[in-house]
N, C-alpha and C. Protein backbone atom coordinates (compact mmCIF):
# COMPACT_ATOMS: atom_id res chain seq x y z
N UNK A 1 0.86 -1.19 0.00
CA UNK A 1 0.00 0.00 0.00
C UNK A 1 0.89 1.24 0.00
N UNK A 2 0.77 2.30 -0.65
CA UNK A 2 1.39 3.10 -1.00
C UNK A 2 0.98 4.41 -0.29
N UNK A 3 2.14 5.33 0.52
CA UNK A 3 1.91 6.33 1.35
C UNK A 3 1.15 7.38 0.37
N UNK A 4 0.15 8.47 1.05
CA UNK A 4 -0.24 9.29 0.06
C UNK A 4 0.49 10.28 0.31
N UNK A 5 0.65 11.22 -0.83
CA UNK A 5 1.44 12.56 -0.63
C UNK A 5 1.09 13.30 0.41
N UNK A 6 2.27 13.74 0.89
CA UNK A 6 1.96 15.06 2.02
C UNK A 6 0.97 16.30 1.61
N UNK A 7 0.16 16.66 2.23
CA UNK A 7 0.02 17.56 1.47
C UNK A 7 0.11 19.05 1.93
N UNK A 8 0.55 20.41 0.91
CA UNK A 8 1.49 20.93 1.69
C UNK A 8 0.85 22.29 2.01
N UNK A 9 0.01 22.43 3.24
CA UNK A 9 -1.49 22.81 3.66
C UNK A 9 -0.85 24.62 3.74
N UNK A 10 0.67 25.23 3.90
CA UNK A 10 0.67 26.10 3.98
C UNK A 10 1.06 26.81 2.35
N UNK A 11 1.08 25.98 1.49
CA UNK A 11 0.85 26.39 0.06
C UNK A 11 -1.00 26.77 -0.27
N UNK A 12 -1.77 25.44 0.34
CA UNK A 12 -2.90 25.94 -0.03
C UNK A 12 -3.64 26.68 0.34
N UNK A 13 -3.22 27.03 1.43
CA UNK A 13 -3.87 28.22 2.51
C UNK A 13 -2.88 29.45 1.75
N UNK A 14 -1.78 29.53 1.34
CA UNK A 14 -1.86 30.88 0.44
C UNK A 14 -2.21 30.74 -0.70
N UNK A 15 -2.30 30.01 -1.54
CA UNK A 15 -3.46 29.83 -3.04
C UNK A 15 -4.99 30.32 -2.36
N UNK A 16 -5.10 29.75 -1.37
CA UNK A 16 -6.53 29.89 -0.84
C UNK A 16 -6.42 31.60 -0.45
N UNK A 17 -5.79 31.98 -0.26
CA UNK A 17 -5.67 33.87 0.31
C UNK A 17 -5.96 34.54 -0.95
N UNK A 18 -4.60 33.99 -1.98
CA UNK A 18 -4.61 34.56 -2.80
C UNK A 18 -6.10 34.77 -4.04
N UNK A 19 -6.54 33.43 -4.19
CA UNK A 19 -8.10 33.38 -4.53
C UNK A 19 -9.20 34.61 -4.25
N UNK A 20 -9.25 34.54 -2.66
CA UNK A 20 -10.18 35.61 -1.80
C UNK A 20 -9.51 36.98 -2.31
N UNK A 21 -7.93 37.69 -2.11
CA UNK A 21 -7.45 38.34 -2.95
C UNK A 21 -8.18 38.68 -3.96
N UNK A 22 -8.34 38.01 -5.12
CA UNK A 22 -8.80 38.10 -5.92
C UNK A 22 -10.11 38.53 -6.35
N UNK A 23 -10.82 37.44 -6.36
CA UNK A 23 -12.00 37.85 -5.78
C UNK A 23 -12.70 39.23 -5.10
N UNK A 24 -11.98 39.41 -4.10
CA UNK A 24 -12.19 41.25 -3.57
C UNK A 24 -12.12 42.31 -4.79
N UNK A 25 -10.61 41.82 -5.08
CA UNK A 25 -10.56 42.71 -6.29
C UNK A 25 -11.30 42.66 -7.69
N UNK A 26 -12.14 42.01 -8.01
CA UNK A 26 -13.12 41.50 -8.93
C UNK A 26 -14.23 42.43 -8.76
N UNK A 27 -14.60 42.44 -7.26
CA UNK A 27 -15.52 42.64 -6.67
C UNK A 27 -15.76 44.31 -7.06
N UNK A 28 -14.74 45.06 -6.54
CA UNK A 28 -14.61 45.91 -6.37
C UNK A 28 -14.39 46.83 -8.02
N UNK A 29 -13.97 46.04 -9.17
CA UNK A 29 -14.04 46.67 -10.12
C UNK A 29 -15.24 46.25 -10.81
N UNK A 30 -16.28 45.28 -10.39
CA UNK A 30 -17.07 45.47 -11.11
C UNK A 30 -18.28 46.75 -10.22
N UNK A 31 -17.62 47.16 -9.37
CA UNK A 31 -19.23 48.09 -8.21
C UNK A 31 -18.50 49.35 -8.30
N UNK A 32 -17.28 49.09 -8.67
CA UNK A 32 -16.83 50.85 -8.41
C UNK A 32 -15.91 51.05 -9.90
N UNK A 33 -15.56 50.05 -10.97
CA UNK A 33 -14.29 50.06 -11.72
C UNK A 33 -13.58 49.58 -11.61
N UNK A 34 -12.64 49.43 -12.60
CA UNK A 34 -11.28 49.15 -12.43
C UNK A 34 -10.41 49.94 -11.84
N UNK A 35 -10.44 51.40 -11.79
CA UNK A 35 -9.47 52.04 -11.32
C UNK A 35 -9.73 52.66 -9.73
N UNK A 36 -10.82 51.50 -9.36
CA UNK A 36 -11.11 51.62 -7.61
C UNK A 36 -10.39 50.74 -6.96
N UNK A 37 -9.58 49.94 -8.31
CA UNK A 37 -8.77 48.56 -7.27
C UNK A 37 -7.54 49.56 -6.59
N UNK A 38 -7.61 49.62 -5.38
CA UNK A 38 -6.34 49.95 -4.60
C UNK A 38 -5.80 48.65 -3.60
N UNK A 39 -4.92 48.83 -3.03
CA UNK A 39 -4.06 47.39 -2.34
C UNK A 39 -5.34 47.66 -0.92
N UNK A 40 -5.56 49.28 -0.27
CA UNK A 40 -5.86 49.66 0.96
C UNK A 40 -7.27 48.91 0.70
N UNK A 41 -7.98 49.17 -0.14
CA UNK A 41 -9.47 49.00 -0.37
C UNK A 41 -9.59 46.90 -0.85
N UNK A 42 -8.40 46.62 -1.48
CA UNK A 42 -8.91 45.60 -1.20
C UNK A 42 -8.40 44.61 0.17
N UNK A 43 -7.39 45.41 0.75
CA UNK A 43 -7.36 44.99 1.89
C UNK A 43 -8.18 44.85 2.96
N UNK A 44 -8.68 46.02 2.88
CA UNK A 44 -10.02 46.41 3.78
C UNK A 44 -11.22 45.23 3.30
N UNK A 45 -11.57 44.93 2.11
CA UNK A 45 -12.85 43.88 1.82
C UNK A 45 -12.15 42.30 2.58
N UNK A 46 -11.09 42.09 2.92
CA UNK A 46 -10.99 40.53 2.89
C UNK A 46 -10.69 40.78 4.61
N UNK A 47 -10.68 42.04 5.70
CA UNK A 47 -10.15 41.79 6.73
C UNK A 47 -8.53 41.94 7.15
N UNK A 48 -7.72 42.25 5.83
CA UNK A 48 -6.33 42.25 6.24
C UNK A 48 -5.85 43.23 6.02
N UNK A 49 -4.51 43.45 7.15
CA UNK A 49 -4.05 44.74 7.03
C UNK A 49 -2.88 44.79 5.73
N UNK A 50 -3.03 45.99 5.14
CA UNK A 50 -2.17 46.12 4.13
C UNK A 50 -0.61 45.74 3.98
N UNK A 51 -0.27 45.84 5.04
CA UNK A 51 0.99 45.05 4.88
C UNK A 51 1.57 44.03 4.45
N UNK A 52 -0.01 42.98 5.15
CA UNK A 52 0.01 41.60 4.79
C UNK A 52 -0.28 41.43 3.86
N UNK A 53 -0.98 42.24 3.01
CA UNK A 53 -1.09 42.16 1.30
C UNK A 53 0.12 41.46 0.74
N UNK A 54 1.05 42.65 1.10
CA UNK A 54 2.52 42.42 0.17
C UNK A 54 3.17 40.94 0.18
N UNK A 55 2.23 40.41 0.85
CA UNK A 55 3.46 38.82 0.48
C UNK A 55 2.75 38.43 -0.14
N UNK A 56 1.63 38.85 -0.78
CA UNK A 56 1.09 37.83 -1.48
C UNK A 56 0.86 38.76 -3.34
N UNK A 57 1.08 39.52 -3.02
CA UNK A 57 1.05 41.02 -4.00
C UNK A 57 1.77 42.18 -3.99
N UNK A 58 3.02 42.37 -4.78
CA UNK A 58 3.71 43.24 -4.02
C UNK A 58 2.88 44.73 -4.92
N UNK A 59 2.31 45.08 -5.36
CA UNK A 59 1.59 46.08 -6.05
C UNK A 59 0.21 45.69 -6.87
N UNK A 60 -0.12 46.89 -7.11
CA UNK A 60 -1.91 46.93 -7.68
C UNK A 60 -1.08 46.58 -8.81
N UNK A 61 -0.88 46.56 -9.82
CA UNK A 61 -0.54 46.17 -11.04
C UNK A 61 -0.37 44.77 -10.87
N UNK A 62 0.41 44.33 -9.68
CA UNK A 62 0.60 42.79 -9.72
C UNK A 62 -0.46 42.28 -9.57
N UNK A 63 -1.73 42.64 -9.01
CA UNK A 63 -3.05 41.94 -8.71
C UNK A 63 -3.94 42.46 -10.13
N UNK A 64 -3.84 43.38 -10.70
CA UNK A 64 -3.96 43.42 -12.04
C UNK A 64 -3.26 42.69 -13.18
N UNK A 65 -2.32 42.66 -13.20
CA UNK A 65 -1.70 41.35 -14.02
C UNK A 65 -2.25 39.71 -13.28
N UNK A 66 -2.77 39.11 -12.34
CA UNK A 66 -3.34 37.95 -11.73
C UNK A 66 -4.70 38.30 -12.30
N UNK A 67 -5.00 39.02 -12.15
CA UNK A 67 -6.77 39.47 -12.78
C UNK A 67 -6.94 39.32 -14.40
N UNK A 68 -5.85 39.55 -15.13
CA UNK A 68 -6.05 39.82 -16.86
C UNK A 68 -5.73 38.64 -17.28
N UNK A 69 -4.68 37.79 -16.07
CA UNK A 69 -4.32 35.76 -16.65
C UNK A 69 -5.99 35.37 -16.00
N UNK A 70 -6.27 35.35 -15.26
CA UNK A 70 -7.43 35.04 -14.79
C UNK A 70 -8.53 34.83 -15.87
N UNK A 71 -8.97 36.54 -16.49
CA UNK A 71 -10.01 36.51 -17.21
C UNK A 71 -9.55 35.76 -18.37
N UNK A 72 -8.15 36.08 -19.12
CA UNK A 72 -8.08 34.88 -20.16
C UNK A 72 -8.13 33.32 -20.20
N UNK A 73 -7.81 33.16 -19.02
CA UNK A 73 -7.98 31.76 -18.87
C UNK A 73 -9.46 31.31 -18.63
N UNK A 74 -10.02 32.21 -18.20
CA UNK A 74 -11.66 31.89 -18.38
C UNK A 74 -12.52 31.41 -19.40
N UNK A 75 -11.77 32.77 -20.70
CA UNK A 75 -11.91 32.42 -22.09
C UNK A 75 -11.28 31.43 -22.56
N UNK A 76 -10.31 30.85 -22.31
CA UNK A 76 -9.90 29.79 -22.99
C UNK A 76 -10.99 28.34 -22.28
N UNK A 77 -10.98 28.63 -21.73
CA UNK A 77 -12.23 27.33 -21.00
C UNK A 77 -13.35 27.38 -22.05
N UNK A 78 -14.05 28.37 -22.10
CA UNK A 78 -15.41 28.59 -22.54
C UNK A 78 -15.08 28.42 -23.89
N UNK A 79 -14.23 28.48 -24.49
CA UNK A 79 -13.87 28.39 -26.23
C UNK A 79 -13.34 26.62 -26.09
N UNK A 80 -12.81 26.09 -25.02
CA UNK A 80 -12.54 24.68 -24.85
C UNK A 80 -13.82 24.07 -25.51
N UNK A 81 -15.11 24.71 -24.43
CA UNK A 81 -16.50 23.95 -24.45
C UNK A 81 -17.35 24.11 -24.97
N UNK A 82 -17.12 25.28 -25.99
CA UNK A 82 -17.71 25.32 -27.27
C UNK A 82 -17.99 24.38 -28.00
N UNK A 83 -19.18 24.61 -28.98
CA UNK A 83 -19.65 23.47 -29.70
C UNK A 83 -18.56 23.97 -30.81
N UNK A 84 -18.83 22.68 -32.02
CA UNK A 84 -18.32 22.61 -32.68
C UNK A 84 -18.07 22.11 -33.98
N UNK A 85 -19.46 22.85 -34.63
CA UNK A 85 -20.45 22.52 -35.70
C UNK A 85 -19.50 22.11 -37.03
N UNK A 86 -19.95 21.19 -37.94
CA UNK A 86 -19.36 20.58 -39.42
C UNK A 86 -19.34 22.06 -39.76
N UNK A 87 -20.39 22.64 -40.27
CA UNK A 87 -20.66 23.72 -41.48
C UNK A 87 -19.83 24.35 -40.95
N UNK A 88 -19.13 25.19 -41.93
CA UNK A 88 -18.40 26.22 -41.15
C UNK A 88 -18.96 27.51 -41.14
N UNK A 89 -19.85 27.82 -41.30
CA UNK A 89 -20.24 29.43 -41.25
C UNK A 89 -21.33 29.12 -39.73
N UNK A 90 -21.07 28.12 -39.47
CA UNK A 90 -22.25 27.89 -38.31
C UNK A 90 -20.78 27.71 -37.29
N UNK A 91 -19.70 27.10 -37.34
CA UNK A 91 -18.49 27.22 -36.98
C UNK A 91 -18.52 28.29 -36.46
N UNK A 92 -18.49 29.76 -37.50
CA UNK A 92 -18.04 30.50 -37.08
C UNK A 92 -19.00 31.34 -36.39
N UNK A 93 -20.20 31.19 -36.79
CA UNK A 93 -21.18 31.81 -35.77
C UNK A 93 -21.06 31.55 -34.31
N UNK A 94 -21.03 29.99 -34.16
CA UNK A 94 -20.82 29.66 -32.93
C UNK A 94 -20.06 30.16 -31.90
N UNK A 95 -18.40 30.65 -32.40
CA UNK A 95 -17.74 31.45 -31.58
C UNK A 95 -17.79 32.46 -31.55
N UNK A 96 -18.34 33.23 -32.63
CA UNK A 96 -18.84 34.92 -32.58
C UNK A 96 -19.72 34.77 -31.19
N UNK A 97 -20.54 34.06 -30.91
CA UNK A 97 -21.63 34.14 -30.22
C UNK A 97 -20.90 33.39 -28.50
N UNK A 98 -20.20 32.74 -28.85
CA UNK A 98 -19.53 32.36 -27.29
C UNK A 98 -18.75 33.47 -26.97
N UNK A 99 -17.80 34.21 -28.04
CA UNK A 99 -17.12 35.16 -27.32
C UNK A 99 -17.83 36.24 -27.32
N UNK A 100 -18.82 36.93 -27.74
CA UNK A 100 -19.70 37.94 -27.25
C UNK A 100 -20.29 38.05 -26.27
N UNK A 101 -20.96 36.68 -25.75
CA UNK A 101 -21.82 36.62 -24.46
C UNK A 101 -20.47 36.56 -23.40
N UNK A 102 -19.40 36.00 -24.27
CA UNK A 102 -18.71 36.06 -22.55
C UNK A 102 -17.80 37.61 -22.67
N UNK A 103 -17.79 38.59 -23.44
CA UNK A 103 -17.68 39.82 -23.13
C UNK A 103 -18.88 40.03 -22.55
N UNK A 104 -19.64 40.49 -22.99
CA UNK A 104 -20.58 41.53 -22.66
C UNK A 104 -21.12 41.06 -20.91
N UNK A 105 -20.67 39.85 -20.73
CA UNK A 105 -21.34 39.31 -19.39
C UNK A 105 -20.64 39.84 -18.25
N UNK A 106 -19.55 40.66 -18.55
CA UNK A 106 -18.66 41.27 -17.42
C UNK A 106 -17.90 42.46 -18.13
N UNK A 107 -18.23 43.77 -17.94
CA UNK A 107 -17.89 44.99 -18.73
C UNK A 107 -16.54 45.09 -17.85
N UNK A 108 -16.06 45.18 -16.55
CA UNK A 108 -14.72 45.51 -16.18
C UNK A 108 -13.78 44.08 -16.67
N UNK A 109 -14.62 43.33 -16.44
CA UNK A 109 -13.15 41.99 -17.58
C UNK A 109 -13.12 42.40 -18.50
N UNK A 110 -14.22 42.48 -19.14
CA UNK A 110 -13.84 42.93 -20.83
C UNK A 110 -12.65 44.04 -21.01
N UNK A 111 -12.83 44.78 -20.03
CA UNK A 111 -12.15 46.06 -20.14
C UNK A 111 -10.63 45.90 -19.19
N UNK A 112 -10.21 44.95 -18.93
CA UNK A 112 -8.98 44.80 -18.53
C UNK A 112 -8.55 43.76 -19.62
N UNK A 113 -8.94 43.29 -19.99
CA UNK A 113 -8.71 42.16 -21.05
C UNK A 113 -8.25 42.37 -22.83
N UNK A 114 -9.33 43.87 -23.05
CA UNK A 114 -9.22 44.26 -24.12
C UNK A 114 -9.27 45.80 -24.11
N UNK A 115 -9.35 46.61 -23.21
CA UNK A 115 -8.69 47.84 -23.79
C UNK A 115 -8.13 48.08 -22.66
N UNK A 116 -6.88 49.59 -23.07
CA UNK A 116 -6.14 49.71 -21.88
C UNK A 116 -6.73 51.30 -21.27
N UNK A 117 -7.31 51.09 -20.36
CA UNK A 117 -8.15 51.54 -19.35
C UNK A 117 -7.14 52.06 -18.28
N UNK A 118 -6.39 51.11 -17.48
CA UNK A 118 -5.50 51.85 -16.44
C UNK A 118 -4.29 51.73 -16.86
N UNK A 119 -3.79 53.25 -16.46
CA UNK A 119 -2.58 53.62 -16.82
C UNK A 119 -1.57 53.38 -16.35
N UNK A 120 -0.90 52.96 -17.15
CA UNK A 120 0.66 52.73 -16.32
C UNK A 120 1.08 50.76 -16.18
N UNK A 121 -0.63 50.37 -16.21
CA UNK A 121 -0.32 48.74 -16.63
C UNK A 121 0.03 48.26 -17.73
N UNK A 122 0.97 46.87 -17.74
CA UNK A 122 0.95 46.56 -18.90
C UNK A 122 1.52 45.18 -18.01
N UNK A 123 0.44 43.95 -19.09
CA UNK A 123 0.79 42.15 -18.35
C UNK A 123 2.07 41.85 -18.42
N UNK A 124 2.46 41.18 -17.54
CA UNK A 124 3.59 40.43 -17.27
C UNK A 124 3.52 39.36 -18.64
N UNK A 125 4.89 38.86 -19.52
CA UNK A 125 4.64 37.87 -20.18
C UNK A 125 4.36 36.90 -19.95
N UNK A 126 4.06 36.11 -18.85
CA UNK A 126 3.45 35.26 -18.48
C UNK A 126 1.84 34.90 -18.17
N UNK A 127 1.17 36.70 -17.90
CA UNK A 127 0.06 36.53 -18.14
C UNK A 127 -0.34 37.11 -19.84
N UNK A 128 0.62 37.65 -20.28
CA UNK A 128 0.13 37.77 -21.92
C UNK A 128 -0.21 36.59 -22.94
N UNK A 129 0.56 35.25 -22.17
CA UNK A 129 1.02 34.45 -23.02
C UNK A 129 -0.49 33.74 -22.56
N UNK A 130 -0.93 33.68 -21.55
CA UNK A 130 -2.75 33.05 -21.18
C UNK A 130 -3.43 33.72 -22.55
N UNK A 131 -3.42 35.42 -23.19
CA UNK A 131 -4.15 35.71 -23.72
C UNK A 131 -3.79 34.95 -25.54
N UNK A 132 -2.18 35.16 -25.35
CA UNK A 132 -2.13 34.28 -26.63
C UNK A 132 -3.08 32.82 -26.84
N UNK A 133 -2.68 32.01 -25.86
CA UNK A 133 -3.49 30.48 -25.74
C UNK A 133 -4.76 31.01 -25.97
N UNK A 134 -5.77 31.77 -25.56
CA UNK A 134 -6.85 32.30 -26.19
C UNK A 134 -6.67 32.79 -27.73
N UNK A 135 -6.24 33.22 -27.90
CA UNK A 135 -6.35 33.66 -29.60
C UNK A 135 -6.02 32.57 -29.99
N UNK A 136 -5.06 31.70 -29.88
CA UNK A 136 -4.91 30.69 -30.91
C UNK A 136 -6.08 29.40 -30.41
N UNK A 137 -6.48 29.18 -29.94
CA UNK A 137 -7.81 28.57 -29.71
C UNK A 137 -8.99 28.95 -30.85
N UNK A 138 -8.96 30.44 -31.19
CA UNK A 138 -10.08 30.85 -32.19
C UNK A 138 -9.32 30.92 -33.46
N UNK A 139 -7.96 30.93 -33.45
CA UNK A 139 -6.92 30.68 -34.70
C UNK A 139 -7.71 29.45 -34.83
N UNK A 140 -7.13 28.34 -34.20
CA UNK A 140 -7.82 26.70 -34.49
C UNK A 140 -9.19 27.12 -34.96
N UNK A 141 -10.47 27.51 -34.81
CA UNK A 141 -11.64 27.52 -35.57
C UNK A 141 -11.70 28.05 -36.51
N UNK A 142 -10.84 28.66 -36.88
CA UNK A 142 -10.72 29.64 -37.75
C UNK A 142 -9.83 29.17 -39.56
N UNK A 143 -9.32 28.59 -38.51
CA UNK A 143 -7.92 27.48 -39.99
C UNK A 143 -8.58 26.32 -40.68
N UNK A 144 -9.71 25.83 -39.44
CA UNK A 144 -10.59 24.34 -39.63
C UNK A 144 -11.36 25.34 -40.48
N UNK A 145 -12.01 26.37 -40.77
CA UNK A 145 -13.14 26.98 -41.53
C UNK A 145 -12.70 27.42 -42.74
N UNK A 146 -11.03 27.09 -42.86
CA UNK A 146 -10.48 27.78 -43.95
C UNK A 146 -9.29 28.72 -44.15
N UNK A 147 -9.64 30.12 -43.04
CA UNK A 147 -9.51 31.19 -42.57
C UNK A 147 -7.42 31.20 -42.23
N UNK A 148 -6.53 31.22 -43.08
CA UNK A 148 -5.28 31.22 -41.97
C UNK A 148 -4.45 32.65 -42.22
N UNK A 149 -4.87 33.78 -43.66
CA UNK A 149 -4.41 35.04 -43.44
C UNK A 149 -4.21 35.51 -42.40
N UNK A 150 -2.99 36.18 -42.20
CA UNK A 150 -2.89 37.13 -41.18
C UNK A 150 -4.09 38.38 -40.95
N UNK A 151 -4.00 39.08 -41.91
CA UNK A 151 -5.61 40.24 -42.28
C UNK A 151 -6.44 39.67 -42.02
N UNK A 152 -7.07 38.20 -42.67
CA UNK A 152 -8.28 38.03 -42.28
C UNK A 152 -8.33 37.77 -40.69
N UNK A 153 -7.28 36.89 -40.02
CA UNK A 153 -7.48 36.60 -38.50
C UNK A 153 -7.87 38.62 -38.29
N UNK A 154 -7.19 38.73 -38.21
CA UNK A 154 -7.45 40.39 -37.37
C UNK A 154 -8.62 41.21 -38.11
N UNK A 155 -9.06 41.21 -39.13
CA UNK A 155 -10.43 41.44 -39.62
C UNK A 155 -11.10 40.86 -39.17
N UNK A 156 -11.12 39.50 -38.60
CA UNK A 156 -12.31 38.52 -37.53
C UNK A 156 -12.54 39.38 -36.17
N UNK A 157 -11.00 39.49 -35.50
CA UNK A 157 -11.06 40.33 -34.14
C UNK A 157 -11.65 41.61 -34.30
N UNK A 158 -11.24 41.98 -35.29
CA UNK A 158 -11.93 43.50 -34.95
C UNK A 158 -13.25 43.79 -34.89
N UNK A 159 -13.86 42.94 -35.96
CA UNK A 159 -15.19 43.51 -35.87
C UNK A 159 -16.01 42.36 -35.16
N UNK A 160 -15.53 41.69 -34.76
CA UNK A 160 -16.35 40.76 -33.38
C UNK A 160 -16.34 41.78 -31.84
N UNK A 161 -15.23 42.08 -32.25
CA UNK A 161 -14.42 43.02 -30.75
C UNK A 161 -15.43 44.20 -30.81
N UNK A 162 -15.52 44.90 -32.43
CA UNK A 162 -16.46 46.13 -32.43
C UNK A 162 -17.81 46.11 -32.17
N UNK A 163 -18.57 44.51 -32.21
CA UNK A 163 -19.68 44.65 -31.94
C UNK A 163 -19.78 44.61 -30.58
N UNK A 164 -18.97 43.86 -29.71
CA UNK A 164 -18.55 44.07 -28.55
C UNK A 164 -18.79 45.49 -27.91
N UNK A 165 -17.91 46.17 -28.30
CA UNK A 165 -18.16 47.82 -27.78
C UNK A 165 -19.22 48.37 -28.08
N UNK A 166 -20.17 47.75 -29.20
CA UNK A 166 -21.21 48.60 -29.25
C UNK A 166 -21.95 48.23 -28.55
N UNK A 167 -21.91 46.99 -28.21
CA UNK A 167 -22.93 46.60 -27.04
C UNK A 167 -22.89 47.16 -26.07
N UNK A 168 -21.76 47.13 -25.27
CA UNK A 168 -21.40 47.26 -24.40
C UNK A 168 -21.94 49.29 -24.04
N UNK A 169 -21.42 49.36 -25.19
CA UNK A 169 -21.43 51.41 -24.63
C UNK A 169 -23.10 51.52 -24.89
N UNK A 170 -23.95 51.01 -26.13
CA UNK A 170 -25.04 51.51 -26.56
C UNK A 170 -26.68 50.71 -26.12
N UNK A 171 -26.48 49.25 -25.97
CA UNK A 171 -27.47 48.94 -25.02
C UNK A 171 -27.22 47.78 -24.37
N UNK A 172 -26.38 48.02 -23.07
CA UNK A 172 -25.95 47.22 -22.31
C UNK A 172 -26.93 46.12 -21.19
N UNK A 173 -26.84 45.05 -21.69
CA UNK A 173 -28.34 44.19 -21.16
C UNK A 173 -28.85 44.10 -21.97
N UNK A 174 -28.85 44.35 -23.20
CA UNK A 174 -29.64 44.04 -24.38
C UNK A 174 -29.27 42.65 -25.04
N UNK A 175 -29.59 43.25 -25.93
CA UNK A 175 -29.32 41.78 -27.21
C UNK A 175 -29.22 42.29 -28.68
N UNK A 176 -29.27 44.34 -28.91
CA UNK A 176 -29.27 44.70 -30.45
C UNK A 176 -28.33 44.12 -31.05
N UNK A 177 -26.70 43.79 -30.51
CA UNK A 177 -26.17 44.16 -31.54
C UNK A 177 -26.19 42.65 -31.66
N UNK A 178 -26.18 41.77 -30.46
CA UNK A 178 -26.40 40.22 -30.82
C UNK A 178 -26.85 39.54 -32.20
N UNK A 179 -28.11 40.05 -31.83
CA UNK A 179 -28.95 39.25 -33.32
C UNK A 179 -28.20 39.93 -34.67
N UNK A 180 -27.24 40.36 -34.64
CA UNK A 180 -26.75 41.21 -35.79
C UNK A 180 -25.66 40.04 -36.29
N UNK A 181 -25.73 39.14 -35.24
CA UNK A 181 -24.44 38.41 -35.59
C UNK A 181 -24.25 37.54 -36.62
N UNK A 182 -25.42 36.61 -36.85
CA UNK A 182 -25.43 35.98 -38.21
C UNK A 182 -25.15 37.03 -39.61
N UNK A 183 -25.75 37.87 -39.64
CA UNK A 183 -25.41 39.25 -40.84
C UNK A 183 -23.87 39.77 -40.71
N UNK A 184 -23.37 39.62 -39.64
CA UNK A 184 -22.14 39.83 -39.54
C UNK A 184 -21.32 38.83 -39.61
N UNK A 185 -21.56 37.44 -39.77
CA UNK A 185 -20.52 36.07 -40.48
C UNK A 185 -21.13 36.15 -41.54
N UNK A 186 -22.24 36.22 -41.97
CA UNK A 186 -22.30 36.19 -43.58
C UNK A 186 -21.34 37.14 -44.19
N UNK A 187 -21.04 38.23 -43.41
CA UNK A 187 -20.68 39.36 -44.53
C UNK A 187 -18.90 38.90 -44.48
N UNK A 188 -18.29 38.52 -43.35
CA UNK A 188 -17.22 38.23 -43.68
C UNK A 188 -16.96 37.06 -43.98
N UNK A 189 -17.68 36.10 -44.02
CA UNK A 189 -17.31 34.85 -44.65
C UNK A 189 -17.54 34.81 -46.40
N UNK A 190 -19.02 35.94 -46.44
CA UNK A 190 -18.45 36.15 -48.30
C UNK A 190 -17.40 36.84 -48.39
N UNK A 191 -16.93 37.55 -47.96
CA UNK A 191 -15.69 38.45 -47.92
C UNK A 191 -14.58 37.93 -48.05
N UNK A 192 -14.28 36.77 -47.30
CA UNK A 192 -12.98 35.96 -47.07
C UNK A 192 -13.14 34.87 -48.26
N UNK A 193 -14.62 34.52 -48.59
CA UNK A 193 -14.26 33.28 -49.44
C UNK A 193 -14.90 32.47 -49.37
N UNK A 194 -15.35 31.94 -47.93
CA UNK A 194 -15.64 30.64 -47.24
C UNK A 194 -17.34 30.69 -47.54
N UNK A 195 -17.57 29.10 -48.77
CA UNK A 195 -18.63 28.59 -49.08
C UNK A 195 -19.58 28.07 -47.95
N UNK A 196 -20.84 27.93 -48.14
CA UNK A 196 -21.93 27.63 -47.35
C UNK A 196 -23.22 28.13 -47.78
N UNK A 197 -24.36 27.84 -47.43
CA UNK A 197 -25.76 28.88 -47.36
C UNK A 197 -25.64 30.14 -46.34
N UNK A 198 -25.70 30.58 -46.44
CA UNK A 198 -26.05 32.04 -45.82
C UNK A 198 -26.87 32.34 -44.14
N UNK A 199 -26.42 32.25 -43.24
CA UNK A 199 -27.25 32.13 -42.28
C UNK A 199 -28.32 32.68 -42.10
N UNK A 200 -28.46 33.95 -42.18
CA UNK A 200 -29.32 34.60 -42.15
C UNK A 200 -30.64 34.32 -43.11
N UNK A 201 -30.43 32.91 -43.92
CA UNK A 201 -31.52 32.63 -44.89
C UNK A 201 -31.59 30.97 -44.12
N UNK A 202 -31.54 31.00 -43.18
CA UNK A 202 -31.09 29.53 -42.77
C UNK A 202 -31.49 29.67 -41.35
N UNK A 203 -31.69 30.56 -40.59
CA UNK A 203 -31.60 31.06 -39.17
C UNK A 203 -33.43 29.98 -38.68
């Protein structure tokens, strides 16, 4: 019978801090912003004095860089468990529509994730490289549909990203620019090339 591993309870009790950490600070940029995260204020939500922050965070940027690997790695989950239809214009609908709902479902992730909002941050390469593994995840749906230009990948982002902002700034809780989305893979999938029926005649 074989001993089980030790297990090494003052690692998980700081993973476990650092979590709640987190969390506070989540908290706090989605009720006040992003630029309400301070070390004092999220010290104050979890009970600890600021000092004790620093071993686990030595600056707001560092808990901002843990926050921007965070939200990408979120996205890379949700693009994991995406469906993952034959047709490809239904392909590509599919992830237009996973990565929209999971912007628009949190306006301060979106906004640490994809525009630069607070000043003076910029990710550690280690959490940049979470956001790469996300893009190339929608690279992969994108190559299976046909799609491997450089222009066209970034003609995909942009105007997925732009309907994004319009949601987001013009009716937030809605669904306008949503239903726009099939009209918006038709138009770049005739654009790029990529054969199929037409969704929007198919919907």
């Amino acid at each position: 019978m074989s001993a089980l591993p030790n297990r090494d309870r003052r690692a998980e009790r700081r993973e476990a801090t650092r979590r709640e950490i987190l969390d506070a600070a989540w908290e706090i940029a989605r009720q006040e912003g992003l630029s309400a995260v301070t070390l004092r204020e999220v010290a104050g939500r979890i009970g600890m004095r600021s000092p004790s922050l620093y071993s686990h965070f030595d600056s707001k940027n560092a808990i901002y860089d843990a926050m921007f690997a965070q939200a990408w790695c979120e996205l890379c989950d949700v693009f994991d468990a995406m469906p993952q239809p034959a047709a490809h214009r239904r392909a590509m609908l599919a992830q237009a529509e996973v990565f929209f709902d999971f912007a628009v479902a949190d306006l301060a992730r979106y906004q640490l994730m994809n525009q630069r909002t607070i000043p003076g941050f910029r990710p550690s390469r280690e959490a940049y490289a979470v956001s790469i593994a996300a893009y190339e995840r929608m690279q992969k749906t994108l190559r299976r549909c046909g799609v491997r230009a450089r222009e066209d990948l970034d003609l995909w982002t942009a105007i997925t990203g732009g309907f994004v902002d319009q949601q987001l700034a013009n009716d937030p809780g809605g669904n306008r620019w949503r239903r726009q989305l099939p009209r918006l893979v038709d138009m770049y999938c005739d654009e790029v090339g990529m054969p199929g029926p037409q969704l929007r005649r198919t919907q």
